[in-house]
Protein backbone atom coordinates (compact mmCIF):
# COMPACT_ATOMS: atom_id res chain seq x y z
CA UNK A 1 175.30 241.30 70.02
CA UNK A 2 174.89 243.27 73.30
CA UNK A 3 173.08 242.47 76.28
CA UNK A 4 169.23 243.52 76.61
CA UNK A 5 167.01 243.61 79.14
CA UNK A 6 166.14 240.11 79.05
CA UNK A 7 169.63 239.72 79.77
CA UNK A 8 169.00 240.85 83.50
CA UNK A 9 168.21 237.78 85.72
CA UNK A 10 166.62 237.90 89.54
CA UNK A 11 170.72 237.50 90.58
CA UNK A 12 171.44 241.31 89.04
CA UNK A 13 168.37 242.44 90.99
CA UNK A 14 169.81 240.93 94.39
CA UNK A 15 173.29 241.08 94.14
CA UNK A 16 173.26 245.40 93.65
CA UNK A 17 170.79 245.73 96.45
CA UNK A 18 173.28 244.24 98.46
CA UNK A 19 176.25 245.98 97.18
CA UNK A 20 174.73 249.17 97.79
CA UNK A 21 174.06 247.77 101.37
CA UNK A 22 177.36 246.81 102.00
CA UNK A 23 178.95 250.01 100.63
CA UNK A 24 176.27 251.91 103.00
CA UNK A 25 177.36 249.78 105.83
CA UNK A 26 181.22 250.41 105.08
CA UNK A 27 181.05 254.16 104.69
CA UNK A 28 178.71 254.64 107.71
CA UNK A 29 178.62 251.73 110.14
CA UNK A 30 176.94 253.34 113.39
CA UNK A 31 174.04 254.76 110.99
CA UNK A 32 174.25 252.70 108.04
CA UNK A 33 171.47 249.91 109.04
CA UNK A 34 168.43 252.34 109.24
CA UNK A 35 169.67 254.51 105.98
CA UNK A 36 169.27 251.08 104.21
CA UNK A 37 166.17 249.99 105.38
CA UNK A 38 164.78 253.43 104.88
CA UNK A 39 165.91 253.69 101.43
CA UNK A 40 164.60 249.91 100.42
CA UNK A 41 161.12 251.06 102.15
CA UNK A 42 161.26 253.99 99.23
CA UNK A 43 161.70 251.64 96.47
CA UNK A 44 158.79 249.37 97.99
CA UNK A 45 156.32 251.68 97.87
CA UNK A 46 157.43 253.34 94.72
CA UNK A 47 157.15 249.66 93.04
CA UNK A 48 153.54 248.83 95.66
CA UNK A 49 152.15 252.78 94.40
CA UNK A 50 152.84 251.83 90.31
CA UNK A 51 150.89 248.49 90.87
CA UNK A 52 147.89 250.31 92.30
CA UNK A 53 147.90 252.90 89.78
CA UNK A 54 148.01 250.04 87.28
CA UNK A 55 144.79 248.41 88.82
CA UNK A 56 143.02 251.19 89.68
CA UNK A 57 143.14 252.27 85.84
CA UNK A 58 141.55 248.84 85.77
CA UNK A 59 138.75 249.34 88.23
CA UNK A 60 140.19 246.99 90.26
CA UNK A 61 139.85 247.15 94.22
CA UNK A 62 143.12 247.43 95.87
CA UNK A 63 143.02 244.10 98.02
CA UNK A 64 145.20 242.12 98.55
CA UNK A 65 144.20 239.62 95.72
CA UNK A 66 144.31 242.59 93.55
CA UNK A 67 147.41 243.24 95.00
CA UNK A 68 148.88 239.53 93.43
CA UNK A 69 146.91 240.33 90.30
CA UNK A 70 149.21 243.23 89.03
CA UNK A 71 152.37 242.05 90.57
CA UNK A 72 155.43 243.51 88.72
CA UNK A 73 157.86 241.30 89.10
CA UNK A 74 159.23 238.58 86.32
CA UNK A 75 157.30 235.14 86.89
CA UNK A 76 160.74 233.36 86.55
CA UNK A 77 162.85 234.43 89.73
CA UNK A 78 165.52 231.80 90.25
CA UNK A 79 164.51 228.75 91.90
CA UNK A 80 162.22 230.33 93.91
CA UNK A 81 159.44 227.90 95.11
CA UNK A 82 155.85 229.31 96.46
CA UNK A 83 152.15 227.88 97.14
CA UNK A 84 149.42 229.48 98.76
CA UNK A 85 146.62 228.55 100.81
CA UNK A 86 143.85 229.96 102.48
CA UNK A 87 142.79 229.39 106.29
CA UNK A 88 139.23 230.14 107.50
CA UNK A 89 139.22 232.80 104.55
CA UNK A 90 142.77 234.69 104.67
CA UNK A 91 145.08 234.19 102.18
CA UNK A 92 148.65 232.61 103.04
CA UNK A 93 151.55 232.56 101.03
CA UNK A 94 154.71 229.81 102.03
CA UNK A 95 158.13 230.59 99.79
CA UNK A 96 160.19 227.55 100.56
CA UNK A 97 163.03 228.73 98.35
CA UNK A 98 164.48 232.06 97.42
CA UNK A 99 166.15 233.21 94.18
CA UNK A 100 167.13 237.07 95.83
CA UNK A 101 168.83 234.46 99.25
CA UNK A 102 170.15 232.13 96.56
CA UNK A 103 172.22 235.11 94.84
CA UNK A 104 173.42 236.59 98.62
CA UNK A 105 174.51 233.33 99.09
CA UNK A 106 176.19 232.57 96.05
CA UNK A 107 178.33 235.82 95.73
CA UNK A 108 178.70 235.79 100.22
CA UNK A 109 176.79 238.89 100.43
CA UNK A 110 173.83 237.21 102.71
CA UNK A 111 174.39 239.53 105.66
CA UNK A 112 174.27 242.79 103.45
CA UNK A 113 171.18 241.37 101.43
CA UNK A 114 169.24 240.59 104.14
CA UNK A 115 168.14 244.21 105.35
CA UNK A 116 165.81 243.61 101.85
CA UNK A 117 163.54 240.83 103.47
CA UNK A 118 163.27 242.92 106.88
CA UNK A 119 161.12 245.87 104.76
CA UNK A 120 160.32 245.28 101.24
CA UNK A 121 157.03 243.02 100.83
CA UNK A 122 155.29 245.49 103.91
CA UNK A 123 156.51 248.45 101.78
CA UNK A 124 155.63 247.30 98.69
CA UNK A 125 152.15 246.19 100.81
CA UNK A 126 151.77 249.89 102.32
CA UNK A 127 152.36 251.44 98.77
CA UNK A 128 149.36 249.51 96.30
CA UNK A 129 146.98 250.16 99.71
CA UNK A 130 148.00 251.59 103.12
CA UNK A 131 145.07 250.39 104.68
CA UNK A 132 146.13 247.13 104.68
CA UNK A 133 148.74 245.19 106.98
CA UNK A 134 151.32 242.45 105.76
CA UNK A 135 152.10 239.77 108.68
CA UNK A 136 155.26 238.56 107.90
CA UNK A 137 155.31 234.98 109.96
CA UNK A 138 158.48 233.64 109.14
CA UNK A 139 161.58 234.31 106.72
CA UNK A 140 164.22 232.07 105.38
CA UNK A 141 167.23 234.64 105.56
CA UNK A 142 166.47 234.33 109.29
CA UNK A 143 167.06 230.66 109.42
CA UNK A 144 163.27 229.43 108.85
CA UNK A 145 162.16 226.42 106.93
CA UNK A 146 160.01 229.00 104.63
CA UNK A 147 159.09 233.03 104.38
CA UNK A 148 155.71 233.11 105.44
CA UNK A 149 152.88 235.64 104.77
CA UNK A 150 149.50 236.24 105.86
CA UNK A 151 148.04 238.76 103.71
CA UNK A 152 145.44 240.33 106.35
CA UNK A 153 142.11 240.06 104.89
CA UNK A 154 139.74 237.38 104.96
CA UNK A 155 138.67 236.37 100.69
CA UNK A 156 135.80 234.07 100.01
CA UNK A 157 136.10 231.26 97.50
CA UNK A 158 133.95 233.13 94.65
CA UNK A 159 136.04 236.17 95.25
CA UNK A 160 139.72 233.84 94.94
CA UNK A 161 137.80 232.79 91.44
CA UNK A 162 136.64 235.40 89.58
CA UNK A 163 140.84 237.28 90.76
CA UNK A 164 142.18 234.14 89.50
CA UNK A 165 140.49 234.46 86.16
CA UNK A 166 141.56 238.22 85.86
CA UNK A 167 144.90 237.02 86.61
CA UNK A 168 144.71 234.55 83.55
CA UNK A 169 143.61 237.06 81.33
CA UNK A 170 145.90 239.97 82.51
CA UNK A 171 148.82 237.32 82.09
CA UNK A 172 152.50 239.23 82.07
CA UNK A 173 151.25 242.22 80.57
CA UNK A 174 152.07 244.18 84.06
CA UNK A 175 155.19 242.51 84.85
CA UNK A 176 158.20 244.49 84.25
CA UNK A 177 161.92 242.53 83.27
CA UNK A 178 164.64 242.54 86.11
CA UNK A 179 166.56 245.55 83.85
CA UNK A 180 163.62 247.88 85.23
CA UNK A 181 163.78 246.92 88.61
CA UNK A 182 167.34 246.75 89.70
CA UNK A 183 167.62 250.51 87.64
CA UNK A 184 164.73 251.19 89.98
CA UNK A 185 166.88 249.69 93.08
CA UNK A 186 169.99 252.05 91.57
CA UNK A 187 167.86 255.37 90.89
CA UNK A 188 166.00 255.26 94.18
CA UNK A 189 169.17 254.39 96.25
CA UNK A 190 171.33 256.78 94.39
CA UNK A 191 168.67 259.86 95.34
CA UNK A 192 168.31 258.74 98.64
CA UNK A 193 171.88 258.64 98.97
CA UNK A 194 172.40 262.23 97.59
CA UNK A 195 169.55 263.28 99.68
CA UNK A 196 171.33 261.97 102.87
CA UNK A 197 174.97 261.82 102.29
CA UNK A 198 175.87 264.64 99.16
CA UNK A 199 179.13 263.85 97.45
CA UNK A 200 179.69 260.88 99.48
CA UNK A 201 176.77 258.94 98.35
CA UNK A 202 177.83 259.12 94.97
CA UNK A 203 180.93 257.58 96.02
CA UNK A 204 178.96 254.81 97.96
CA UNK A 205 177.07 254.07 94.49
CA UNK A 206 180.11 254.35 92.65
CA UNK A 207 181.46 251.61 94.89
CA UNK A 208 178.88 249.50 94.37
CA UNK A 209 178.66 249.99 90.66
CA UNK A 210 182.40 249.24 90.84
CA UNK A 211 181.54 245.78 92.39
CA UNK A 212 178.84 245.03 90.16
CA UNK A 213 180.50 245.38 87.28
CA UNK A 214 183.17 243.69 88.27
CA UNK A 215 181.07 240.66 88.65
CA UNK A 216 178.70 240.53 85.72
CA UNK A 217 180.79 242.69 83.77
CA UNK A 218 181.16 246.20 82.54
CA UNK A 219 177.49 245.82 80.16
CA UNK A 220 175.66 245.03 82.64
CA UNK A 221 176.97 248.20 84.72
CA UNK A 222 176.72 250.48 81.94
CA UNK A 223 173.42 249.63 80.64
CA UNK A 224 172.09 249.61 84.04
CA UNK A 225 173.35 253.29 84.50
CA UNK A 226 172.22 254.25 81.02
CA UNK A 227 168.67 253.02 82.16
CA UNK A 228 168.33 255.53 84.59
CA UNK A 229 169.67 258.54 82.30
């Protein structure tokens, strides 16, 4: 039997975003860091501008406990290890352990993965609602205990209640497997790429395909290409 979606674990997601990184960084060192973040800040807000269509369509206010309401991503991610809290009213979020930093680390691609934490929950942030502002406190890839965030807003106790409950009832039904997003991380890159670079992008994502297959093997790379057909 071939591989499905299903097959497609938090590691696929993390390990092509850096690929693609590091083949961005080896073609074109002196402007390679800002194409990359610049390109991950597209995918962001494509994947923050879905989840407020999603709630919208709901009547839901775009705030940021709306915004945790029709999250997108898989529940399972790894190991990955979160609580939140709120202080006099704002909402907190610690993430003591990291499924996307436990692939960089575990294939040595930490240095090329870590342009993703400098960009992507602000851009995923700015996409559901531009209005409001991420404060990202602390991050783990940098050498912190935990990734911190402070989601901007103050939220009363009722309010934290009646989102939880729509969060219980809404259960998985928005959250998309990691096949969609890392052929979201390839189709974005791969047009921003073209966009920037022409022929040589495709050779940049050909590169990284290259890689990627040759670590999860040549399914995964050809269903993840056939995903974005």
């Amino acid at each position: 039997m071939g591989i499905t979606g299903s097959d497609f674990t938090v590691e696929h997601h993390a390990a092509l975003y850096a690929l693609m990184a590091k083949q961005i960084m080896l073609a074109d060192p002196d402007q390679g860091e800002g194409r990359i973040l610049e390109a991950t800040g597209r995918y962001g807000e494509e994947r923050g501008k879905r989840m407020a269509q999603a709630a919208q369509k709901d009547g839901c206010p775009l705030t940021p406990l709306g915004y945790m309401v029709y999250g997108e991503l898989p529940a399972a991610t790894g190991n990955s290890k979160s609580s939140s809290s709120f202080d006099n009213g704002r909402c907190l979020t610690s993430v003591s352990r990291c499924g996307w930093l436990d692939a960089w680390e575990k294939y040595g691609l930490a240095e090329y993965g870590t342009f993703y934490c400098r960009v992507i929950d602000e851009s995923v942030y700015r996409g559901f609602n531009p209005e409001l502002e991420l404060k990202v406190t602390s991050c783990l890839s940098k050498g912190d205990a935990a990734c911190g965030f402070d989601w901007g807003e103050a939220v009363s106790g009722e309010e934290a209640v009646r989102y939880g409950e729509a969060a219980k009832k809404l259960g998985s039904s928005f959250r998309k497997d990691f096949l969609f997003h890392t052929s979201r991380i390839l189709a974005v890159m791969k047009e921003y790429l073209e966009e920037v670079y022409g022929g040589k992008g495709n050779e940049i994502v050909k590169q990284a395909m290259d890689e990627f297959s040759g670590i999860f093997g040549r399914e995964y790379g050809e269903l993840l290409e056939k995903s974005i057909q």
